[in-house]
PDB file of N, CA and C in Angstrom:
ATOM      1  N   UNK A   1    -107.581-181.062  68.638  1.00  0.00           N
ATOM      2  CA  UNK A   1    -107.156-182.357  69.094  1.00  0.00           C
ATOM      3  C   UNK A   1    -105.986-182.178  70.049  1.00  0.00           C
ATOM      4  N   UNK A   2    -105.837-182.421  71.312  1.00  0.00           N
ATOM      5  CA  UNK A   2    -105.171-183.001  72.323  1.00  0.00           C
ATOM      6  C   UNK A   2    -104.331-183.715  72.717  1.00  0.00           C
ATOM      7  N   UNK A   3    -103.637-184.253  71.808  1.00  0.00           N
ATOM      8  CA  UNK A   3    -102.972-185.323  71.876  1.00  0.00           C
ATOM      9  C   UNK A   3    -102.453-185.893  73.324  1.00  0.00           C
ATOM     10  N   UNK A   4    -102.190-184.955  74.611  1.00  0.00           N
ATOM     11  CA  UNK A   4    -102.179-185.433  75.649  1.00  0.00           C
ATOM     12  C   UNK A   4    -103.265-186.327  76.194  1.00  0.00           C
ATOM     13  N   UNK A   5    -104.077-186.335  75.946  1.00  0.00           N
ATOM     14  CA  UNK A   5    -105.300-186.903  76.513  1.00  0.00           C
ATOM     15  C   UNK A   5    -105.518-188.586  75.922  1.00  0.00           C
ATOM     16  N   UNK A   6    -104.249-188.505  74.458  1.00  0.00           N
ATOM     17  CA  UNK A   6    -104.625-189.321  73.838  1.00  0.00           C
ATOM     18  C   UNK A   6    -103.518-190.613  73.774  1.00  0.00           C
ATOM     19  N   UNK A   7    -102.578-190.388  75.084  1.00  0.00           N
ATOM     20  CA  UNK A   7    -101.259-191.335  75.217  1.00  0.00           C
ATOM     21  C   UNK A   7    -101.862-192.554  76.106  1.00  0.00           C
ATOM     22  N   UNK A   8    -101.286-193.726  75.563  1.00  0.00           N
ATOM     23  CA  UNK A   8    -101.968-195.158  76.722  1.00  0.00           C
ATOM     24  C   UNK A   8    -100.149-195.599  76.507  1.00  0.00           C
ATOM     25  N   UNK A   9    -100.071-196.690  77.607  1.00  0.00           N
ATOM     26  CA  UNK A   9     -98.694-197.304  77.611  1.00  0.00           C
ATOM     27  C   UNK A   9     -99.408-198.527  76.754  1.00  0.00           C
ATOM     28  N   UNK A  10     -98.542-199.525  75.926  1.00  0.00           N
ATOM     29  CA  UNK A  10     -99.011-200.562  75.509  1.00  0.00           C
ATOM     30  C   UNK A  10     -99.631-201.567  76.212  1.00  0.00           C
ATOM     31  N   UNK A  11     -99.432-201.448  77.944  1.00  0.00           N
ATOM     32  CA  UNK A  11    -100.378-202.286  78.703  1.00  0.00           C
ATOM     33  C   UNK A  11    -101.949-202.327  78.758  1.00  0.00           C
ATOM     34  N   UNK A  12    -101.918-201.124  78.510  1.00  0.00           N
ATOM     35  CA  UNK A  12    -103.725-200.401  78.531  1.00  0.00           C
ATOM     36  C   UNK A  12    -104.012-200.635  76.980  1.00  0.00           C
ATOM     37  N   UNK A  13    -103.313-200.935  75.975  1.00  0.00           N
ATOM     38  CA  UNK A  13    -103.828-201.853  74.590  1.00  0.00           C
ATOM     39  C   UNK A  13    -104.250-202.585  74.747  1.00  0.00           C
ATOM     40  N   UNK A  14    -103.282-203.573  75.509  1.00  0.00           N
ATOM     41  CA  UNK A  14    -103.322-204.977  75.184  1.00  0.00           C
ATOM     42  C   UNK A  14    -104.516-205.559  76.100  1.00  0.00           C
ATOM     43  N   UNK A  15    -104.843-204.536  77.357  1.00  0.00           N
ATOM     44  CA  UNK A  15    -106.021-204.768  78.305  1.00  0.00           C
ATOM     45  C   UNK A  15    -107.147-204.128  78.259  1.00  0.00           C
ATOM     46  N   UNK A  16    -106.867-203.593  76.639  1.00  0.00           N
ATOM     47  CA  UNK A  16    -108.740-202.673  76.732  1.00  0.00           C
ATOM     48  C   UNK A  16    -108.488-202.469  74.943  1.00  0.00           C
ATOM     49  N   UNK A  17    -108.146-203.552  74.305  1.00  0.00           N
ATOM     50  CA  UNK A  17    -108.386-203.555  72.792  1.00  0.00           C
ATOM     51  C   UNK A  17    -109.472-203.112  71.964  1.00  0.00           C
ATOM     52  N   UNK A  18    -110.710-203.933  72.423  1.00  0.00           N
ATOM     53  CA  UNK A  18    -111.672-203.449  72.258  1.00  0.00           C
ATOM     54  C   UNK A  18    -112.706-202.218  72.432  1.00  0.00           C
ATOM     55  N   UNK A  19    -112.633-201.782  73.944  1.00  0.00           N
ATOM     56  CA  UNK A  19    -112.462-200.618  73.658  1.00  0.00           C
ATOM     57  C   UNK A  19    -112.317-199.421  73.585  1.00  0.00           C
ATOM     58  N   UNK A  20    -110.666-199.655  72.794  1.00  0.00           N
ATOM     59  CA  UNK A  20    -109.915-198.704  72.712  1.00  0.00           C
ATOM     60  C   UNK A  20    -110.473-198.738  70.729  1.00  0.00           C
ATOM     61  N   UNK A  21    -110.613-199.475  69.864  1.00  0.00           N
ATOM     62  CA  UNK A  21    -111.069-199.658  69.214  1.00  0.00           C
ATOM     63  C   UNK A  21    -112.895-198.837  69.107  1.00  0.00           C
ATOM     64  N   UNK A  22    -113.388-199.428  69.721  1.00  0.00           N
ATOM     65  CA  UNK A  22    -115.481-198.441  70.136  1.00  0.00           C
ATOM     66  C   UNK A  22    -114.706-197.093  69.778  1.00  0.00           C
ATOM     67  N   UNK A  23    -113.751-196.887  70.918  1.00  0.00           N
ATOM     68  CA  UNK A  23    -113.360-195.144  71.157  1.00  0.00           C
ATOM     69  C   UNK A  23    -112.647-194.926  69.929  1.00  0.00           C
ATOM     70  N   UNK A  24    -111.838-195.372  69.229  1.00  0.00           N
ATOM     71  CA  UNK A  24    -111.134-195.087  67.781  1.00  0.00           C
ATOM     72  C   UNK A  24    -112.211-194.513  66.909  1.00  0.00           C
ATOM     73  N   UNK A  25    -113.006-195.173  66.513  1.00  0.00           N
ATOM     74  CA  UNK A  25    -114.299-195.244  65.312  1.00  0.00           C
ATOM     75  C   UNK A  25    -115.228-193.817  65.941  1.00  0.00           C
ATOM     76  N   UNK A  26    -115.693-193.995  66.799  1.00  0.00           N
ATOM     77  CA  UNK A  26    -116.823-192.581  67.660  1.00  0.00           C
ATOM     78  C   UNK A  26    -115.990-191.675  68.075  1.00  0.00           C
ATOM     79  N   UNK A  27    -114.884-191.262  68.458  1.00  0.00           N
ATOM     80  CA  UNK A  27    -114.175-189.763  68.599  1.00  0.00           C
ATOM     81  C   UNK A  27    -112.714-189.245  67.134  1.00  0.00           C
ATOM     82  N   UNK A  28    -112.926-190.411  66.670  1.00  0.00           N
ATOM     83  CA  UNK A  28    -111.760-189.993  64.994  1.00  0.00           C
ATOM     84  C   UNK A  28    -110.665-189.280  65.551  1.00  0.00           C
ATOM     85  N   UNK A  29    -109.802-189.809  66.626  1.00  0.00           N
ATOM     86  CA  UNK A  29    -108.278-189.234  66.942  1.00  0.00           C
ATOM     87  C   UNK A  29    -107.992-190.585  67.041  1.00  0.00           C
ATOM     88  N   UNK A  30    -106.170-190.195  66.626  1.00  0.00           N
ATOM     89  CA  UNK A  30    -105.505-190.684  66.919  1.00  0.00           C
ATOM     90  C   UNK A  30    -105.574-191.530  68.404  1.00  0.00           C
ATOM     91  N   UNK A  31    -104.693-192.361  68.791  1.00  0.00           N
ATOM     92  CA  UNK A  31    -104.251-192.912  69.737  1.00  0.00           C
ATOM     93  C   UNK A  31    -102.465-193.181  69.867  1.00  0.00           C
ATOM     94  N   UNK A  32    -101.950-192.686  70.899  1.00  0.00           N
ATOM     95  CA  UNK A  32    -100.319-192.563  70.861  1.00  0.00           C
ATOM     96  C   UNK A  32    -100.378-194.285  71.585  1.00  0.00           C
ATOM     97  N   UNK A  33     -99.403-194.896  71.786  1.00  0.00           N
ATOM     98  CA  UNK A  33     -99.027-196.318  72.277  1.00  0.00           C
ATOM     99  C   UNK A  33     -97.403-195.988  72.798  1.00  0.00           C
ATOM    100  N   UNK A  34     -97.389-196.220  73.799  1.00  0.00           N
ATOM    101  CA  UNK A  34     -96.299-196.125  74.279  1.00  0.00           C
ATOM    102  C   UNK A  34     -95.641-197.164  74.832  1.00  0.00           C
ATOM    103  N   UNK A  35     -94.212-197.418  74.728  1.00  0.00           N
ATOM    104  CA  UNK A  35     -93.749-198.584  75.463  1.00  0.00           C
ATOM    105  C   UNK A  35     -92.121-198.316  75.951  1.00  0.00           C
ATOM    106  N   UNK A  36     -92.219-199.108  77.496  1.00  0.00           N
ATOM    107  CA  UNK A  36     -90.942-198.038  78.274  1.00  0.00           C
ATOM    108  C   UNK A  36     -91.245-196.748  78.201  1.00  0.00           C
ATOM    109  N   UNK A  37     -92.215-196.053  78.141  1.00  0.00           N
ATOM    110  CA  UNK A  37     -92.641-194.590  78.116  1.00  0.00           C
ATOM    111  C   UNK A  37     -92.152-193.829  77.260  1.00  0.00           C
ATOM    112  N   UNK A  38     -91.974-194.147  75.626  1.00  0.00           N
ATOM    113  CA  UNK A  38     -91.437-193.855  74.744  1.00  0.00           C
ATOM    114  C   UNK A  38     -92.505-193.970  73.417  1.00  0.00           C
ATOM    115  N   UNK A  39     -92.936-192.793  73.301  1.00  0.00           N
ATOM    116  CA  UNK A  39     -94.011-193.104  71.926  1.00  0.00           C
ATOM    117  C   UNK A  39     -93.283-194.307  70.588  1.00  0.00           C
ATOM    118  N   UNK A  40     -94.379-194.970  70.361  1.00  0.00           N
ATOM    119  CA  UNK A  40     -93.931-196.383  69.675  1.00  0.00           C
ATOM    120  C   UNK A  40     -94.564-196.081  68.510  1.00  0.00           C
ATOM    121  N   UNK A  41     -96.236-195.926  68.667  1.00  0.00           N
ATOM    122  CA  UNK A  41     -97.397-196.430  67.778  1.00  0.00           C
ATOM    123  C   UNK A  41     -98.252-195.528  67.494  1.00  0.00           C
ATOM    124  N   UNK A  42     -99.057-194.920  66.533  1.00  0.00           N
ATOM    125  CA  UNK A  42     -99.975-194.226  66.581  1.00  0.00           C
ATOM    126  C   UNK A  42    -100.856-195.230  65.405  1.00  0.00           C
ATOM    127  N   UNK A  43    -101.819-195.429  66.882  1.00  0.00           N
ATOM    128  CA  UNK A  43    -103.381-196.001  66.128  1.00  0.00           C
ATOM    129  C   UNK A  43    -104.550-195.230  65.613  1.00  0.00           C
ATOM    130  N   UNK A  44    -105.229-195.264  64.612  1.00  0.00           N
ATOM    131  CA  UNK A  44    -106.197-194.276  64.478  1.00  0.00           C
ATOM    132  C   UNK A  44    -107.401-195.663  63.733  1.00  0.00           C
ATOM    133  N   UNK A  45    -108.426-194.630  63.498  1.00  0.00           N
ATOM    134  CA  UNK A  45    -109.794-195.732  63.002  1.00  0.00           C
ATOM    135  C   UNK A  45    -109.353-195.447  61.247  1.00  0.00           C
ATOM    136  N   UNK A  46    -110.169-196.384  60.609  1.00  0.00           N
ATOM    137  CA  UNK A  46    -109.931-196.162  59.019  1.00  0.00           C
ATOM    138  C   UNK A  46    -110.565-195.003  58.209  1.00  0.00           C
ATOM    139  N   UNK A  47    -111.465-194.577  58.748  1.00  0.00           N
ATOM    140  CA  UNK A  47    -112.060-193.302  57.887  1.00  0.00           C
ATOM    141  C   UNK A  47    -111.087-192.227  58.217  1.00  0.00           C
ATOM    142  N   UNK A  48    -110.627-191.887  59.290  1.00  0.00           N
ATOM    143  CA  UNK A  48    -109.776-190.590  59.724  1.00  0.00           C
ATOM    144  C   UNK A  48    -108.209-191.395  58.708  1.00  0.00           C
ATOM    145  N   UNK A  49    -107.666-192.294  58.474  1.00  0.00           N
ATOM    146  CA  UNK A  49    -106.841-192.769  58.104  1.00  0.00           C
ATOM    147  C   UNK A  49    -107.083-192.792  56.502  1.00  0.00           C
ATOM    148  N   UNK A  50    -108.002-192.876  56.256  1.00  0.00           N
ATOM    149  CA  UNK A  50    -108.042-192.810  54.329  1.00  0.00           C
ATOM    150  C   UNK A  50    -108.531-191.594  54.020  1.00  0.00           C
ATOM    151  N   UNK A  51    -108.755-190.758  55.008  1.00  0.00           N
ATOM    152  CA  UNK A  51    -109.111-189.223  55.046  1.00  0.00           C
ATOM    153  C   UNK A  51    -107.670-188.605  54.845  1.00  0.00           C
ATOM    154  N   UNK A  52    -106.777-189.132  55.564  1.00  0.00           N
ATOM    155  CA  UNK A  52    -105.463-188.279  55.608  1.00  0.00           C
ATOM    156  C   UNK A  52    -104.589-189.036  54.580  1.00  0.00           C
ATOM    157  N   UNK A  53    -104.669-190.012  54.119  1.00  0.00           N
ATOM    158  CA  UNK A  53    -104.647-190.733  52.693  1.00  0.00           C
ATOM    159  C   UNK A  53    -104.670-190.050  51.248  1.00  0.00           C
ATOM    160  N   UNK A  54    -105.675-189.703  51.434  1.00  0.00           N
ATOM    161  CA  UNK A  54    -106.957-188.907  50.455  1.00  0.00           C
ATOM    162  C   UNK A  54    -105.515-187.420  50.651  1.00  0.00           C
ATOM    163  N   UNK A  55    -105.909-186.909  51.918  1.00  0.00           N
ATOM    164  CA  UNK A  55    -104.815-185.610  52.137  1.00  0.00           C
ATOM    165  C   UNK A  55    -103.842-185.228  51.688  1.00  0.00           C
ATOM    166  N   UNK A  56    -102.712-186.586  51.700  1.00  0.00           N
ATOM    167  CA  UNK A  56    -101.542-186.297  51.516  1.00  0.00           C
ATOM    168  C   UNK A  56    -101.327-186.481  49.778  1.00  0.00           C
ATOM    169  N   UNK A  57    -102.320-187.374  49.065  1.00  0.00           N
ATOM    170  CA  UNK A  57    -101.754-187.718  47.690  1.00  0.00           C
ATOM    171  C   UNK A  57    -102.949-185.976  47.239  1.00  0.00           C
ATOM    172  N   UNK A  58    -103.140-185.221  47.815  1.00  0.00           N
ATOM    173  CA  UNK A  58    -103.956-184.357  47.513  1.00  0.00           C
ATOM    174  C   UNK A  58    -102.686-183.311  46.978  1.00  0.00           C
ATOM    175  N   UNK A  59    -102.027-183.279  48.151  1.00  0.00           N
ATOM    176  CA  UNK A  59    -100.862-182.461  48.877  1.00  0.00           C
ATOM    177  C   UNK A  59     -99.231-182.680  47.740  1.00  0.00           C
ATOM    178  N   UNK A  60     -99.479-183.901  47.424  1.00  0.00           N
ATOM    179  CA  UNK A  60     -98.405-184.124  46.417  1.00  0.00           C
ATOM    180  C   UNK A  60     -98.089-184.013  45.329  1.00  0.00           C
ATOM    181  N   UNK A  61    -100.168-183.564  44.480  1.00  0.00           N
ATOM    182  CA  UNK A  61    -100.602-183.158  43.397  1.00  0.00           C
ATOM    183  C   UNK A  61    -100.350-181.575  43.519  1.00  0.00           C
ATOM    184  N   UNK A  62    -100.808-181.158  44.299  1.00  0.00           N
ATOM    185  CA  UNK A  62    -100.523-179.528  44.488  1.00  0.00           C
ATOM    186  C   UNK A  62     -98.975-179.543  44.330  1.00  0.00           C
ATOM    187  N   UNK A  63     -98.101-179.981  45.224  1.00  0.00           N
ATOM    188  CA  UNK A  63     -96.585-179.579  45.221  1.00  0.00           C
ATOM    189  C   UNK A  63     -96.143-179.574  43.647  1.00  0.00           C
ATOM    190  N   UNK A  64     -96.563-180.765  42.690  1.00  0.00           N
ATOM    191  CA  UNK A  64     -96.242-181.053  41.836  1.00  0.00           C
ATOM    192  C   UNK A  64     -96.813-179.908  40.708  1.00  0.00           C
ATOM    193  N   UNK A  65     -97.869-179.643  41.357  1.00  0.00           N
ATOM    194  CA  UNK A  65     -97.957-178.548  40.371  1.00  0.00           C
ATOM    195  C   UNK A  65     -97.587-176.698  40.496  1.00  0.00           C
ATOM    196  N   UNK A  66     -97.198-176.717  41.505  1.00  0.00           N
ATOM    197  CA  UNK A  66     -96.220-175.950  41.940  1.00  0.00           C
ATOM    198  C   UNK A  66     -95.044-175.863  41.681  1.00  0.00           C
ATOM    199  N   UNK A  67     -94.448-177.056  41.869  1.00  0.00           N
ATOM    200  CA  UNK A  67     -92.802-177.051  40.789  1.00  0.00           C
ATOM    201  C   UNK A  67     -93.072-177.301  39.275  1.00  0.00           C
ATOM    202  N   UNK A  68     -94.089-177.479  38.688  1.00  0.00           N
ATOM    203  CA  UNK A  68     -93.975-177.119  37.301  1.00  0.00           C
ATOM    204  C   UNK A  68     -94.614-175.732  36.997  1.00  0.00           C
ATOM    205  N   UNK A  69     -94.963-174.954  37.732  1.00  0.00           N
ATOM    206  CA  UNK A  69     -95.006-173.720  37.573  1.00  0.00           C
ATOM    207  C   UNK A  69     -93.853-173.315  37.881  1.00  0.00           C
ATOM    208  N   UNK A  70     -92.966-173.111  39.015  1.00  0.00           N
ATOM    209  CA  UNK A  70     -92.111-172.641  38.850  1.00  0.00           C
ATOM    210  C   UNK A  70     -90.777-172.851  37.963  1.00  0.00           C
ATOM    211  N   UNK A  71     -91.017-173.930  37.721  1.00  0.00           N
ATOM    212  CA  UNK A  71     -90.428-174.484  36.187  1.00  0.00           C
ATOM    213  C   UNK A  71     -90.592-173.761  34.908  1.00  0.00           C
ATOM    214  N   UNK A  72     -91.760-173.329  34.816  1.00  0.00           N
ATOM    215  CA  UNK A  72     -92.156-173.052  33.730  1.00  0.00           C
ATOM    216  C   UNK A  72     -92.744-173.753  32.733  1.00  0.00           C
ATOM    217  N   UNK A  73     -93.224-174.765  33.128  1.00  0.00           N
ATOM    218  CA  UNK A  73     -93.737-176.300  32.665  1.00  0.00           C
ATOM    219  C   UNK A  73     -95.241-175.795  32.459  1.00  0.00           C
ATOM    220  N   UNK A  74     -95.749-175.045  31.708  1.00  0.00           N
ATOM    221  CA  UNK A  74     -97.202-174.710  31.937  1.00  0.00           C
ATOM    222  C   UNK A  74     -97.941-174.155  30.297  1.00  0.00           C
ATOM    223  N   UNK A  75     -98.982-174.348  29.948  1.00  0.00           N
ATOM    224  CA  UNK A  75     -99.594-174.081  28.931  1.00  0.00           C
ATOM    225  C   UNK A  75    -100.858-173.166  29.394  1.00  0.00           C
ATOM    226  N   UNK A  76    -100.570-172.017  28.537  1.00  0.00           N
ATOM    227  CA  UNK A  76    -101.738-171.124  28.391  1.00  0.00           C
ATOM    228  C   UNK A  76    -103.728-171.826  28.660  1.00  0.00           C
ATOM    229  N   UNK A  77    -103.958-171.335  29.532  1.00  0.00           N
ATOM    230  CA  UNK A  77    -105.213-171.842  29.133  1.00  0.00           C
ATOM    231  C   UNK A  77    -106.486-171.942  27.892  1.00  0.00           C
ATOM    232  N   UNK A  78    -105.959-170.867  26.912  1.00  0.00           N
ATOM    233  CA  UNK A  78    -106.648-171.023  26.026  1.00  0.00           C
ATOM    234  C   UNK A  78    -106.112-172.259  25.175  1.00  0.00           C
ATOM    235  N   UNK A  79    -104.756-172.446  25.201  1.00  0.00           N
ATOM    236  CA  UNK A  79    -104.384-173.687  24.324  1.00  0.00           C
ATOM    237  C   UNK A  79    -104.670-174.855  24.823  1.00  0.00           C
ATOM    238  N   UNK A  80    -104.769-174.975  25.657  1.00  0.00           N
ATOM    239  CA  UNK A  80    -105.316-176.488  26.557  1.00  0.00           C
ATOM    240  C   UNK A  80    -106.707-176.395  26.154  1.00  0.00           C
ATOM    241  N   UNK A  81    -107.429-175.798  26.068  1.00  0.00           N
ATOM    242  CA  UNK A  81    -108.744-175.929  25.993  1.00  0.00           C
ATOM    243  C   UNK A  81    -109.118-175.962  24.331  1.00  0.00           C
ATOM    244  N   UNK A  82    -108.490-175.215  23.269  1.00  0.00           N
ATOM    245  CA  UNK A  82    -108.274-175.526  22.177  1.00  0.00           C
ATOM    246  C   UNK A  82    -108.017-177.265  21.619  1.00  0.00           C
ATOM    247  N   UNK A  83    -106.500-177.469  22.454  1.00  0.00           N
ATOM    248  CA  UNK A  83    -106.564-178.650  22.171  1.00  0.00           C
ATOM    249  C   UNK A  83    -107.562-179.732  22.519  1.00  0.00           C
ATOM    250  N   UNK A  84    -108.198-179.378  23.757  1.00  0.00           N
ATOM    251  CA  UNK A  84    -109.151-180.318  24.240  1.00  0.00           C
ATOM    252  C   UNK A  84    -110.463-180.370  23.010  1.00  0.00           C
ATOM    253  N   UNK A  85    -110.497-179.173  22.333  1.00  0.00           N
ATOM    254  CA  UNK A  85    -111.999-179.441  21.497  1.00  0.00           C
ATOM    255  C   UNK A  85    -111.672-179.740  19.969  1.00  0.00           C
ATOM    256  N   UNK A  86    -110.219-180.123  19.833  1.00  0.00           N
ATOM    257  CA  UNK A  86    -109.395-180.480  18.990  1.00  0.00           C
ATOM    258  C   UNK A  86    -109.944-182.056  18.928  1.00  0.00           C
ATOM    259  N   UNK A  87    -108.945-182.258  19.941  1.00  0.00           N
ATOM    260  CA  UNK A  87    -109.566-183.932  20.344  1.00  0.00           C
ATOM    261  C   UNK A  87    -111.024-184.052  20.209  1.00  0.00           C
ATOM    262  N   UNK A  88    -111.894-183.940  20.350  1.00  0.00           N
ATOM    263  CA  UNK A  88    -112.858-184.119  20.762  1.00  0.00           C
ATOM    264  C   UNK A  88    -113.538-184.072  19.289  1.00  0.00           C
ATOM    265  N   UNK A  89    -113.166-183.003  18.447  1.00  0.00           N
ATOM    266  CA  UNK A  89    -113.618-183.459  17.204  1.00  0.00           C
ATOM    267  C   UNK A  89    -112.852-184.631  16.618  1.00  0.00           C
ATOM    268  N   UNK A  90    -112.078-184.622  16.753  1.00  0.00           N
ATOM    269  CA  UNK A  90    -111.186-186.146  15.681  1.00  0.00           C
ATOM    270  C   UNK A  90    -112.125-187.247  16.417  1.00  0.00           C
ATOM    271  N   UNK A  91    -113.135-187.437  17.257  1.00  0.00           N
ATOM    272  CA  UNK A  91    -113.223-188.943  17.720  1.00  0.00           C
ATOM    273  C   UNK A  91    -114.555-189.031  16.933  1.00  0.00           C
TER     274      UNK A  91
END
């Protein structure tokens, strides 16, 4: 991805909404928006947007389980799995 290719000033929004929108959905990049020639906005379509959604709470589960490893916050795998067939008989 290019991102040069992908800068409009907010005049070329507001005069090609639609589509700038067609092109959002069929090429899945971003769009920069600029105003006074100063990046403002970044537009994108909703699948590339709940894709990187999806990404980041992915990304926050990993970190998290990364600082409880290095914590030391962690149970053997045989005991987790013990307990799991623990549970599983009591129900």
């Amino acid at each position: 991805m290019k991102l040069s290719n992908q800068i409009r000033p907010i005049s070329y929004l507001k005069a090609h909404a639609s589509e700038i929108v067609r092109n959002l959905s069929r090429q899945q990049e971003p769009l920069v928006i600029t105003q006074n020639g100063e990046a403002k906005v970044v537009i994108q379509d909703i699948e590339s947007f709940e894709q990187t959604q999806q990404t980041i709470a992915l990304l926050k589960i990993l970190s998290l389980g990364i600082r409880q490893i290095e914590e030391g916050n962690v149970l053997p795998a045989e005991d987790v799995i013990k307990g799991l067939h623990e549970r599983r008989k009591d129900r």
